[in-house]
Protein backbone atom coordinates (compact mmCIF):
# COMPACT_ATOMS: atom_id res chain seq x y z
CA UNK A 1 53.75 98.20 97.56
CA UNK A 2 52.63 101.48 96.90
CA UNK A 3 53.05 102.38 92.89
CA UNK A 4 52.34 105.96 93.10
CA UNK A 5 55.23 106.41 96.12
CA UNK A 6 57.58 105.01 93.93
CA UNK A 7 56.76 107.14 90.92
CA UNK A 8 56.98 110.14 93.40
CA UNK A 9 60.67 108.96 94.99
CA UNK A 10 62.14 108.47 91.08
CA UNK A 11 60.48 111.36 89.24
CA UNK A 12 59.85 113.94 91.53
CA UNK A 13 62.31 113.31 94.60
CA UNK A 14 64.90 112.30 92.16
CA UNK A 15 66.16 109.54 94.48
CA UNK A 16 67.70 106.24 92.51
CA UNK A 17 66.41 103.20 92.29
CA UNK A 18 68.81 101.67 95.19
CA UNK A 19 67.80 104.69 97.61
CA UNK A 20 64.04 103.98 97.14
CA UNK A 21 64.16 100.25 97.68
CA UNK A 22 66.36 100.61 100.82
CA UNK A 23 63.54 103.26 101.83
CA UNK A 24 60.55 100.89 101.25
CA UNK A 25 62.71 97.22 102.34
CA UNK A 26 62.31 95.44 98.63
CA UNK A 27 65.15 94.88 96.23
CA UNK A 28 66.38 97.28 93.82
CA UNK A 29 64.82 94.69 90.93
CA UNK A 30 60.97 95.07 92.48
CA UNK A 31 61.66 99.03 92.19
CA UNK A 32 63.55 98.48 88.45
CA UNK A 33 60.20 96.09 87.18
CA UNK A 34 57.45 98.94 89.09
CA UNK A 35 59.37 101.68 87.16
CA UNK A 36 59.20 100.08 84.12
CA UNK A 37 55.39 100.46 83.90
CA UNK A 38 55.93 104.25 83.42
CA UNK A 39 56.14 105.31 80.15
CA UNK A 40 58.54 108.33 80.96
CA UNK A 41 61.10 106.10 83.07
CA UNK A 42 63.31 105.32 80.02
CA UNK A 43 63.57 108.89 79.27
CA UNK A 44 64.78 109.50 82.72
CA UNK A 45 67.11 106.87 83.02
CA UNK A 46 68.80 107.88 79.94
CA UNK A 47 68.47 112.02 81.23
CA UNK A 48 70.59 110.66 84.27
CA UNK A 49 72.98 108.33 82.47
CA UNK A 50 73.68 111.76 80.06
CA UNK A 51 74.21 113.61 83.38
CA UNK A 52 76.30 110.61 85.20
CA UNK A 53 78.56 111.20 81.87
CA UNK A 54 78.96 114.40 82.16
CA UNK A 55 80.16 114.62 85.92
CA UNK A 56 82.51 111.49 85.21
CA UNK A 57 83.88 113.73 82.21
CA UNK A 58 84.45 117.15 84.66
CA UNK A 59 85.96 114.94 86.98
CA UNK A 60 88.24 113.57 85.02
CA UNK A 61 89.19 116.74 83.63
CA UNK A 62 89.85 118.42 86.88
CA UNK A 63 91.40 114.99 87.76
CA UNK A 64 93.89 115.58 84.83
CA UNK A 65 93.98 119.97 85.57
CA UNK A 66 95.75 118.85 89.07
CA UNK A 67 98.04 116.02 88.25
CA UNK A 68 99.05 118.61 85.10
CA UNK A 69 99.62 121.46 88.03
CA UNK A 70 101.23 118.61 90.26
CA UNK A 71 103.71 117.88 87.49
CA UNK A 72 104.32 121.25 86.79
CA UNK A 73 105.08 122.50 90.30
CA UNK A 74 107.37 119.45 90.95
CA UNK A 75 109.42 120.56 87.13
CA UNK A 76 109.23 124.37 88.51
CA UNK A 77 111.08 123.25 92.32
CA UNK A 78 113.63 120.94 90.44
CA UNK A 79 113.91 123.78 87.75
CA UNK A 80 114.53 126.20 91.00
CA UNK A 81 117.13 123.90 92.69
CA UNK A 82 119.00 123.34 89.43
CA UNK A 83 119.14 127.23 89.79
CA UNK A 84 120.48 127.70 92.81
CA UNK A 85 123.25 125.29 92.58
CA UNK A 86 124.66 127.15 89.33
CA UNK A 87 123.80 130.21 90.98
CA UNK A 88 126.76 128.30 93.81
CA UNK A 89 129.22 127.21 91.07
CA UNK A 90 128.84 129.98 89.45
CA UNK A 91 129.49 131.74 92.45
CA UNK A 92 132.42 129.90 93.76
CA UNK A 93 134.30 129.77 90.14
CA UNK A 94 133.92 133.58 89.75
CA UNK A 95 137.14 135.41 88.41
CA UNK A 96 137.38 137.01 92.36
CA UNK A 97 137.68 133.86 93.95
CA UNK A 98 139.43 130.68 93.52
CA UNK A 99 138.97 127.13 94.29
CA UNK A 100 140.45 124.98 96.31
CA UNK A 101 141.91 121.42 95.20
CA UNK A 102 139.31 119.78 97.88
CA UNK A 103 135.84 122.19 95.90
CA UNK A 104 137.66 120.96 92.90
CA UNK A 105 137.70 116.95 93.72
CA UNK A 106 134.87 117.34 95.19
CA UNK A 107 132.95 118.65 92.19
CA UNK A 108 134.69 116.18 89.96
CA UNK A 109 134.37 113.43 92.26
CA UNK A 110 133.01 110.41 89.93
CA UNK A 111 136.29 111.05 87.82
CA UNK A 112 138.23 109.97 91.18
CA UNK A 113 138.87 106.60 92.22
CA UNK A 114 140.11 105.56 96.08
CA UNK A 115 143.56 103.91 96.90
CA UNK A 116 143.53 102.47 99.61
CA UNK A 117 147.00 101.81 100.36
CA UNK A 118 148.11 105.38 99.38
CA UNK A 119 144.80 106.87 101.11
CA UNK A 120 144.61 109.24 98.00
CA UNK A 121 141.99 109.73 95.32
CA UNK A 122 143.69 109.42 91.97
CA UNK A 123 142.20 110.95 88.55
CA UNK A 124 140.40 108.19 86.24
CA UNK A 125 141.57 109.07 82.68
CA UNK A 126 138.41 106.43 81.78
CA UNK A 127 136.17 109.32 81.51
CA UNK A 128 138.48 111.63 79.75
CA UNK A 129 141.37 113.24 79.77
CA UNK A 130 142.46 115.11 82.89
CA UNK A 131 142.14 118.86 82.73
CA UNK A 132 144.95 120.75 83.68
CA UNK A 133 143.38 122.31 86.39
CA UNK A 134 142.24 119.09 88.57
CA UNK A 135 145.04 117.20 90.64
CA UNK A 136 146.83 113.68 89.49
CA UNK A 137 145.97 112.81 92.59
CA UNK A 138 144.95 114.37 96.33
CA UNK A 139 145.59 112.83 99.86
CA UNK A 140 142.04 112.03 101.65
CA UNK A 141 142.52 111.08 105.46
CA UNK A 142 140.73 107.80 106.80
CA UNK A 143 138.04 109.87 108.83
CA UNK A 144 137.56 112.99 106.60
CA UNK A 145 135.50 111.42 103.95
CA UNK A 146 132.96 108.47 104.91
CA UNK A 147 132.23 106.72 101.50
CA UNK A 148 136.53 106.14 101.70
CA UNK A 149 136.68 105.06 105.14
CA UNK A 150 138.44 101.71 105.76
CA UNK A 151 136.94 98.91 107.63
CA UNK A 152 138.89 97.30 110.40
């Protein structure tokens, strides 16, 4: 094997040890024990190991920048629908409009529970007291909402 050609492919070419033995057809340990002959070989290894670190560390850094960004753009779009839907309740509770008992039950809707005999929803005082302005109880037919439908 040629010594010098080695020297060249590490020092000069910059190629690693792996890349110069598949060049030549020897294993990476016959490349390793001619490199170690060189008195400068240890000082490059460690001047790439110093440079391996320091691209590991940018990546990871940029890795972090754009899961950060990720993060924050997914907070921002929830943050923007929240928005919007009080920008709608807002909206449709306004002083110029009213709302109608099905808006009403339908915003208050886990307060509500199904009888089936009656097909009504009635107010569950379980989660508080009723407010004035929300029905006892309101008369749901069979097909309007799914979740209530019966099963034959």
């Amino acid at each position: 094997m040629d010594v010098e050609l080695v020297k060249k492919y590490y020092f000069e070419d910059k190629l690693k040890i792996v890349e110069i033995a598949k060049i030549l057809g020897v294993n990476k340990s016959t490349i390793s024990r001619v490199l170690k002959q060189f008195p400068e070989f240890e000082k490059e290894k460690e001047r790439r190991k110093k440079e391996s670190e320091k691209r590991a560390k940018e990546w990871r850094n940029e890795y972090k920048k754009q899961k950060r960004n990720e993060e924050k753009e997914e907070e921002e779009a929830l943050y923007a629908g929240m928005m919007d839907l009080q920008r709608q309740n807002a909206m449709s509770m306004s002083k110029r409009r009213t709302l109608s008992t099905d808006t009403l039950v339908k915003l208050c809707i886990t307060h509500y529970d199904y009888n089936k005999e009656k097909e009504r929803l009635v107010f569950n005082e379980s989660a508080g007291k009723r407010p004035a302005d929300l029905p006892r109880s309101v008369y749901v037919h069979k097909n309007v909402l799914k979740q209530f439908r019966v099963s034959t």
